[in-house]
N, C-alpha and C. Protein backbone atom coordinates (compact mmCIF):
# COMPACT_ATOMS: atom_id res chain seq x y z
N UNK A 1 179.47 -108.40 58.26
CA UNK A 1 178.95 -107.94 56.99
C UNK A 1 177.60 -108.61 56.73
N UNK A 2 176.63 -107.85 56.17
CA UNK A 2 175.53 -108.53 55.93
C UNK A 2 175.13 -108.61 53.86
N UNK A 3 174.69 -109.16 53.58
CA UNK A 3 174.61 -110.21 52.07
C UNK A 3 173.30 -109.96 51.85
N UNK A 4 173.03 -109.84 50.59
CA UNK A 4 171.66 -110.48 50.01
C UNK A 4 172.06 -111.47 49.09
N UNK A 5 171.53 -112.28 48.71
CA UNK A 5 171.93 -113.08 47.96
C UNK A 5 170.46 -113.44 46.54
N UNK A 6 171.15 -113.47 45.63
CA UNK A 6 169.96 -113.03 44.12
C UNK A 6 170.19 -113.85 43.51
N UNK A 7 168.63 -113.73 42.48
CA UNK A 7 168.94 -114.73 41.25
C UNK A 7 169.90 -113.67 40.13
N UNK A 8 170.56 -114.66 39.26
CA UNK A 8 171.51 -113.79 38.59
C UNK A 8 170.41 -113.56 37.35
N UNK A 9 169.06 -114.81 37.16
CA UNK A 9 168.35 -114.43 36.15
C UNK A 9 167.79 -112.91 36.42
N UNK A 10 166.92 -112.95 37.34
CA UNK A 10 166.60 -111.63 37.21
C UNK A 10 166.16 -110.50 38.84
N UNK A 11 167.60 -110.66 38.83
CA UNK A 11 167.61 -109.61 40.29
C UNK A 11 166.65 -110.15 41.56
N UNK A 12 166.11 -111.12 41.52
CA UNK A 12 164.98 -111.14 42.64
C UNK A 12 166.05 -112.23 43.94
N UNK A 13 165.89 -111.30 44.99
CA UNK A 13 166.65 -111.80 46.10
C UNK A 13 165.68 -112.86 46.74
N UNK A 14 167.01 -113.82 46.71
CA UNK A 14 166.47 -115.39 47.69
C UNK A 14 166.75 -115.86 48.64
N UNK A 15 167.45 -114.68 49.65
CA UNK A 15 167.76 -114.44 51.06
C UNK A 15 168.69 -114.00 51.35
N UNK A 16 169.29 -113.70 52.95
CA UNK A 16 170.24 -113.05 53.25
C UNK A 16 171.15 -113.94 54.14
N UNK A 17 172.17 -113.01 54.21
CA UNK A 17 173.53 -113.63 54.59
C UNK A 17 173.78 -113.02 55.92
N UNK A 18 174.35 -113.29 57.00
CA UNK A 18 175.18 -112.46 57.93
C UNK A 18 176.45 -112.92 58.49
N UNK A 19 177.15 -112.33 58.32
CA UNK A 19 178.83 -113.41 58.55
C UNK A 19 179.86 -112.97 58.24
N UNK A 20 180.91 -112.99 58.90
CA UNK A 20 182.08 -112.22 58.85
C UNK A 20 182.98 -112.57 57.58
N UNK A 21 182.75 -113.46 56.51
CA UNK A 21 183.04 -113.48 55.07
C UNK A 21 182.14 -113.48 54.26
N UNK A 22 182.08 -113.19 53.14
CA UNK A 22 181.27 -113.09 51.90
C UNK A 22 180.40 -115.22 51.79
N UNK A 23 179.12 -114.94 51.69
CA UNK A 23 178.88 -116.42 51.54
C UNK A 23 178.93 -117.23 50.74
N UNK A 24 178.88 -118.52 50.53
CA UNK A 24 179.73 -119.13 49.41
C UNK A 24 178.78 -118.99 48.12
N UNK A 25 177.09 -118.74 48.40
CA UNK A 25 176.36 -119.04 47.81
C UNK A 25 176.44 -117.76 46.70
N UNK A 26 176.55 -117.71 44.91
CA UNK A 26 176.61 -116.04 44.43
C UNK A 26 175.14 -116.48 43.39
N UNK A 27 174.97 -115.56 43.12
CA UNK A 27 175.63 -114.43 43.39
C UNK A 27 175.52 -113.36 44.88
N UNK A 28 175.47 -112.39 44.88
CA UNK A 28 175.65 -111.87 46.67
C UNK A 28 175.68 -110.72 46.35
N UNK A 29 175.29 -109.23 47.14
CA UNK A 29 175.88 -108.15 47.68
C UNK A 29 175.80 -108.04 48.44
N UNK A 30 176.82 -106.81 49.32
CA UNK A 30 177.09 -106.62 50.81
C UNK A 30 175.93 -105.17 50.61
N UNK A 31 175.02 -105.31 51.62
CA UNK A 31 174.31 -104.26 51.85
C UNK A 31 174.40 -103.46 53.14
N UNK A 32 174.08 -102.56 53.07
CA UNK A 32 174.25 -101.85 54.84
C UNK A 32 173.00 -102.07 55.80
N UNK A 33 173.45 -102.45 56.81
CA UNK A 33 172.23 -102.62 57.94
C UNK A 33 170.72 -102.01 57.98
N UNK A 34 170.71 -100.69 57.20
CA UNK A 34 169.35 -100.50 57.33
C UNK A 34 168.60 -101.26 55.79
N UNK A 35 169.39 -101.61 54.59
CA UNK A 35 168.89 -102.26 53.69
C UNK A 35 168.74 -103.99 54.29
N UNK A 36 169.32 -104.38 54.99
CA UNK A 36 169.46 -105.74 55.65
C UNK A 36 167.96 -106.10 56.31
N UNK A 37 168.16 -104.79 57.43
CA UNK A 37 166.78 -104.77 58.08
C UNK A 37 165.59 -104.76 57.23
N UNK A 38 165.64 -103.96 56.16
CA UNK A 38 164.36 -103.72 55.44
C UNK A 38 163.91 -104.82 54.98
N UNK A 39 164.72 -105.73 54.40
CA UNK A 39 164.26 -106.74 53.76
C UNK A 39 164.17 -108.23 54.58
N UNK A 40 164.52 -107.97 55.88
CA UNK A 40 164.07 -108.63 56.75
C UNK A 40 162.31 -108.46 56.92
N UNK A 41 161.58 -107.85 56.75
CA UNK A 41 160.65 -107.38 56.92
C UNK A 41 159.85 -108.08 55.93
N UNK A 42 160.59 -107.34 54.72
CA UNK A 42 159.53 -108.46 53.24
C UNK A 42 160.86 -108.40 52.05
N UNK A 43 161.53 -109.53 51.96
CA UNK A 43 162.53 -109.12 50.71
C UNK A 43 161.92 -109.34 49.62
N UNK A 44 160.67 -109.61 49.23
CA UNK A 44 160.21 -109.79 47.96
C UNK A 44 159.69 -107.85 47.52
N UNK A 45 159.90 -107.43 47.91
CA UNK A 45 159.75 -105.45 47.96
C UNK A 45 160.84 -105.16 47.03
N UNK A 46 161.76 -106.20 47.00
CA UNK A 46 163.45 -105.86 46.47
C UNK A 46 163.90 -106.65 44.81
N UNK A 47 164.94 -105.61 44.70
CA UNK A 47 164.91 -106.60 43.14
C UNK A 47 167.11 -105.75 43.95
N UNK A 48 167.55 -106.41 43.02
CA UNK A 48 169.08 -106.29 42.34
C UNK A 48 169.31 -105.63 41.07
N UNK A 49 169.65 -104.53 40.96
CA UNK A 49 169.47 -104.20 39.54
C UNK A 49 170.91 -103.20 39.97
N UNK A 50 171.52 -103.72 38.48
CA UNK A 50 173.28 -103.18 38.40
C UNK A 50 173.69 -102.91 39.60
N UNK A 51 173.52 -104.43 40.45
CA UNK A 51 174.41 -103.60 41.43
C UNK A 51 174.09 -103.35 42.90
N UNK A 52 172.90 -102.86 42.78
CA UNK A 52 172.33 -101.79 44.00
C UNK A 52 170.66 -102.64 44.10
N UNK A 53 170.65 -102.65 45.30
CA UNK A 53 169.17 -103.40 45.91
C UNK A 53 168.52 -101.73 45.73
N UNK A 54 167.37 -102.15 44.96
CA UNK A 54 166.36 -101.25 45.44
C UNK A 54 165.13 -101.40 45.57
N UNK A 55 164.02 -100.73 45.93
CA UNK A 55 162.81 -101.08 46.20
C UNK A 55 162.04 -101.51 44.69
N UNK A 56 160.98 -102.42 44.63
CA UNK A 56 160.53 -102.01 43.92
C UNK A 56 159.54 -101.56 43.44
N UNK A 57 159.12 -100.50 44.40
CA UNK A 57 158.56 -99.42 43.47
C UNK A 57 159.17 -98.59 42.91
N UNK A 58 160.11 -98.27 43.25
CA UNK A 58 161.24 -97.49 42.12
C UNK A 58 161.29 -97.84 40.91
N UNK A 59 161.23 -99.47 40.29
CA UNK A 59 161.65 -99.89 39.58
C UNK A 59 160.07 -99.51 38.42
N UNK A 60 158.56 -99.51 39.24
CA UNK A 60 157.85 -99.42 38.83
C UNK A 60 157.70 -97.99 37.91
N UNK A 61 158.16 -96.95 39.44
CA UNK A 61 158.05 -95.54 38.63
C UNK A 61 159.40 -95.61 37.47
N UNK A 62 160.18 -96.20 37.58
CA UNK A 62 160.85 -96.34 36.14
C UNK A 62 160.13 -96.79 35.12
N UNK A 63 159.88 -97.70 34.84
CA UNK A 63 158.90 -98.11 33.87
C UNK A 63 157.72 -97.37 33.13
N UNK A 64 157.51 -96.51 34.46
CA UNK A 64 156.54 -95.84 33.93
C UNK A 64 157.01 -94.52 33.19
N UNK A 65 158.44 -93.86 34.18
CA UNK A 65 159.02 -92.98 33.17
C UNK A 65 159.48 -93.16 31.83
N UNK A 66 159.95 -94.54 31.63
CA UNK A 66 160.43 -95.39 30.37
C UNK A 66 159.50 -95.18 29.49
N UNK A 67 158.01 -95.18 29.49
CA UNK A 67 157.12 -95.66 28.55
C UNK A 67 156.33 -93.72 28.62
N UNK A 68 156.79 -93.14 29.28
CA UNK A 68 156.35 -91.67 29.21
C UNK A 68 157.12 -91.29 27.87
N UNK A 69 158.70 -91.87 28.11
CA UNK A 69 159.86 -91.05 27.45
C UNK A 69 159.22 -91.62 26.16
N UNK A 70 159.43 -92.90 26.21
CA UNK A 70 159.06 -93.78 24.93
C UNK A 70 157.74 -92.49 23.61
N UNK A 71 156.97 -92.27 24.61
CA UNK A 71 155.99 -92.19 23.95
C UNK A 71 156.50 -89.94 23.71
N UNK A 72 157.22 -89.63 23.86
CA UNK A 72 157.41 -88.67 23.96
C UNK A 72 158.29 -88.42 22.49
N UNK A 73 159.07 -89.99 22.31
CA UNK A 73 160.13 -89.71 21.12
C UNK A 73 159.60 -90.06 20.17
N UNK A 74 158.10 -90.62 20.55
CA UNK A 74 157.52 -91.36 18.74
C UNK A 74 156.95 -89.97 18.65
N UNK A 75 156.41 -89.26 19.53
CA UNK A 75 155.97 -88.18 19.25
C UNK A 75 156.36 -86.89 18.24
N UNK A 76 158.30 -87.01 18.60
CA UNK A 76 158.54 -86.07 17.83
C UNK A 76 159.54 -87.05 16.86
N UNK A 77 159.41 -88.04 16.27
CA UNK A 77 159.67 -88.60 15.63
C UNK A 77 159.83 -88.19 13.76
N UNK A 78 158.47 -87.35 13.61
CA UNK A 78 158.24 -86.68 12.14
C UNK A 78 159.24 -85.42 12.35
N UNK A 79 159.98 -85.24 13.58
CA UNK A 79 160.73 -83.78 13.33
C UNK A 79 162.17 -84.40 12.69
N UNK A 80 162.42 -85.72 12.60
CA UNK A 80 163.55 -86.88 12.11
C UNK A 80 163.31 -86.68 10.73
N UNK A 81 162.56 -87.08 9.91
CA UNK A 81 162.05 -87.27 8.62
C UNK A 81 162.88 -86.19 8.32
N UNK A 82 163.49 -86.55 6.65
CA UNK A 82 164.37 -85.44 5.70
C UNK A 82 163.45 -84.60 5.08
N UNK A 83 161.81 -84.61 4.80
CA UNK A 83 160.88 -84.25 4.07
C UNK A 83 160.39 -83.53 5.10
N UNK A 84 160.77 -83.01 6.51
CA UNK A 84 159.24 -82.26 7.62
C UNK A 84 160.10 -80.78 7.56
N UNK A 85 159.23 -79.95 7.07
CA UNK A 85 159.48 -78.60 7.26
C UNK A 85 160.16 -78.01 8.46
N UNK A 86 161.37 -77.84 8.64
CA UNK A 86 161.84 -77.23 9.79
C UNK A 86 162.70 -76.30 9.37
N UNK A 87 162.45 -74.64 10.60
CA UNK A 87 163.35 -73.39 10.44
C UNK A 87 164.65 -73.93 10.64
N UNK A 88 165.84 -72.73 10.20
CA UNK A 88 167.45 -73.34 10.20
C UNK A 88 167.68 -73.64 11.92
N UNK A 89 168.49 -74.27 12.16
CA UNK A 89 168.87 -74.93 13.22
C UNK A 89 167.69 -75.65 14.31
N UNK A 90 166.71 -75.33 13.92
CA UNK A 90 165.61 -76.41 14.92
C UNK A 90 166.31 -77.70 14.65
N UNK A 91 166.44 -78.46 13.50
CA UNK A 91 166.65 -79.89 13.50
C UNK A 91 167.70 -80.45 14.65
N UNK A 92 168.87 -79.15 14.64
CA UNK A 92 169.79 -79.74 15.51
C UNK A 92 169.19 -79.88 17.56
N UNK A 93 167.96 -78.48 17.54
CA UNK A 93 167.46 -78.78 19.08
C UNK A 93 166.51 -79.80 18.64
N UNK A 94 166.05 -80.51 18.07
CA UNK A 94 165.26 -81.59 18.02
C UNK A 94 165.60 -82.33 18.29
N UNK A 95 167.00 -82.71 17.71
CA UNK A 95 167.99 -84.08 18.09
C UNK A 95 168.77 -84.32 19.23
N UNK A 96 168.76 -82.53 19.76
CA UNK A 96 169.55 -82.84 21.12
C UNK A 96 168.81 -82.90 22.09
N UNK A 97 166.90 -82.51 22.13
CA UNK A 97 165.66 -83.10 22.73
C UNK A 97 165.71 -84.48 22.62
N UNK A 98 165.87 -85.19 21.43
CA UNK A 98 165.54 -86.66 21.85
C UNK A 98 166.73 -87.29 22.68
N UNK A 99 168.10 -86.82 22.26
CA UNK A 99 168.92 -87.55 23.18
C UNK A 99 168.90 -86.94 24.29
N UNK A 100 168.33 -86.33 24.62
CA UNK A 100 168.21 -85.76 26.44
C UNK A 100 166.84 -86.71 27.20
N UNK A 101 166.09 -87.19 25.83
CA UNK A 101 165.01 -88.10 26.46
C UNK A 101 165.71 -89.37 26.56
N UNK A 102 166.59 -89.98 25.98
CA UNK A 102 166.83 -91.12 25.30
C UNK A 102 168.36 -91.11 26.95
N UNK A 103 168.94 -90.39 27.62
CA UNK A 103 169.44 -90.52 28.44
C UNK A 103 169.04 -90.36 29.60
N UNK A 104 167.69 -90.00 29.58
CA UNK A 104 166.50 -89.54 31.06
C UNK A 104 166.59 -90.66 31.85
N UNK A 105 166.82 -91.93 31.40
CA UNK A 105 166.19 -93.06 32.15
C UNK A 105 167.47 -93.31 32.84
N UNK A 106 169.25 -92.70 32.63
CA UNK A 106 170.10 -93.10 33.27
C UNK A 106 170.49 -92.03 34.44
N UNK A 107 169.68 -91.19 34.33
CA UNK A 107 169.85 -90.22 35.56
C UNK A 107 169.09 -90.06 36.65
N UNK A 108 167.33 -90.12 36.13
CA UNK A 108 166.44 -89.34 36.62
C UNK A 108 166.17 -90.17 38.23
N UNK A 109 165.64 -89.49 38.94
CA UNK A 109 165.38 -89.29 40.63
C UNK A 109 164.06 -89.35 39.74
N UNK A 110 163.68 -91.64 40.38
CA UNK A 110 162.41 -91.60 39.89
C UNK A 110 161.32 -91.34 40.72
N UNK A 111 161.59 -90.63 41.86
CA UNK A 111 160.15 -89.68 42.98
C UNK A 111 160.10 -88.46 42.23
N UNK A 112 161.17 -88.05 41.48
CA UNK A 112 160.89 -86.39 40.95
C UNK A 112 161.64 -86.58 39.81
N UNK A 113 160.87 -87.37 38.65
CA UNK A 113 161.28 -86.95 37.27
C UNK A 113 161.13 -85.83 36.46
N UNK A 114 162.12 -84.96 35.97
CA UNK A 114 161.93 -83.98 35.33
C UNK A 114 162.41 -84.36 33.55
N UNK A 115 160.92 -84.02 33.02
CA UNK A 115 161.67 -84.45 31.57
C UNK A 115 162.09 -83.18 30.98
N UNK A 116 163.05 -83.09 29.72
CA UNK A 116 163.62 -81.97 29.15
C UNK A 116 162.25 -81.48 28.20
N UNK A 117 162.13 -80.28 28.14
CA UNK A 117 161.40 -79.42 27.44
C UNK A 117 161.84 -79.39 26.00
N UNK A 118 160.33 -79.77 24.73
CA UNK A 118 160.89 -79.77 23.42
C UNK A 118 160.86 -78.23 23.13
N UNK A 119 161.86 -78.34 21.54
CA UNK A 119 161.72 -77.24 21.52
C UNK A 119 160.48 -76.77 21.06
N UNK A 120 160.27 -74.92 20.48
CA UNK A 120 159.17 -74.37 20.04
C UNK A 120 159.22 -74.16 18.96
């Protein structure tokens, strides 16, 4: 089995393991050989996040989708207000626009983010 082994502060891996038990040092995950290899190469590329080693540029294009979404919900933020003119039932696709933004960041494939369309 092969290990990375992380800070528990904040995901950044501080080497690897290889050995037929889990190593004593934690925290730890068991990764598969081609994630092993990769970070043989450069493990500072890598972070730990819930769980799962990933690159981080992933983590970057998250951030950047984060602060897209962010800026997408202050946007329609005045469609919230009890005082903003809205036809019957828009308020309710308004609200189910922001929580489709407000759950984007737990789904989205951050090489091909697709954000939800507000309404008209």
């Amino acid at each position: 089995m092969k290990y990375v082994i992380y800070s528990a502060a904040n995901g950044s891996p501080q080497g690897l393991y290889e050995g037929d038990s889990p190593p004593s040092l934690t925290p730890n995950l068991a990764i598969t050989d081609a994630e092993f290899d990769m970070c043989k190469t450069n493990i500072s590329n890598f972070k730990v996040v819930s769980g799962k080693l990933v690159p981080l540029a992933n983590q970057l294009f998250v951030s950047n989708i984060r602060k897209q979404r962010d800026s997408l919900l202050d946007a329609s933020d005045k469609y919230m207000t009890s005082d903003f003119p809205l036809a019957p039932g828009k308020l309710d696709q308004w609200k189910a626009y922001r929580q489709a933004l407000r759950d984007l960041t737990k789904t989205i494939d951050p090489a091909n983010p697709v954000f939800p369309i507000p309404p008209n």
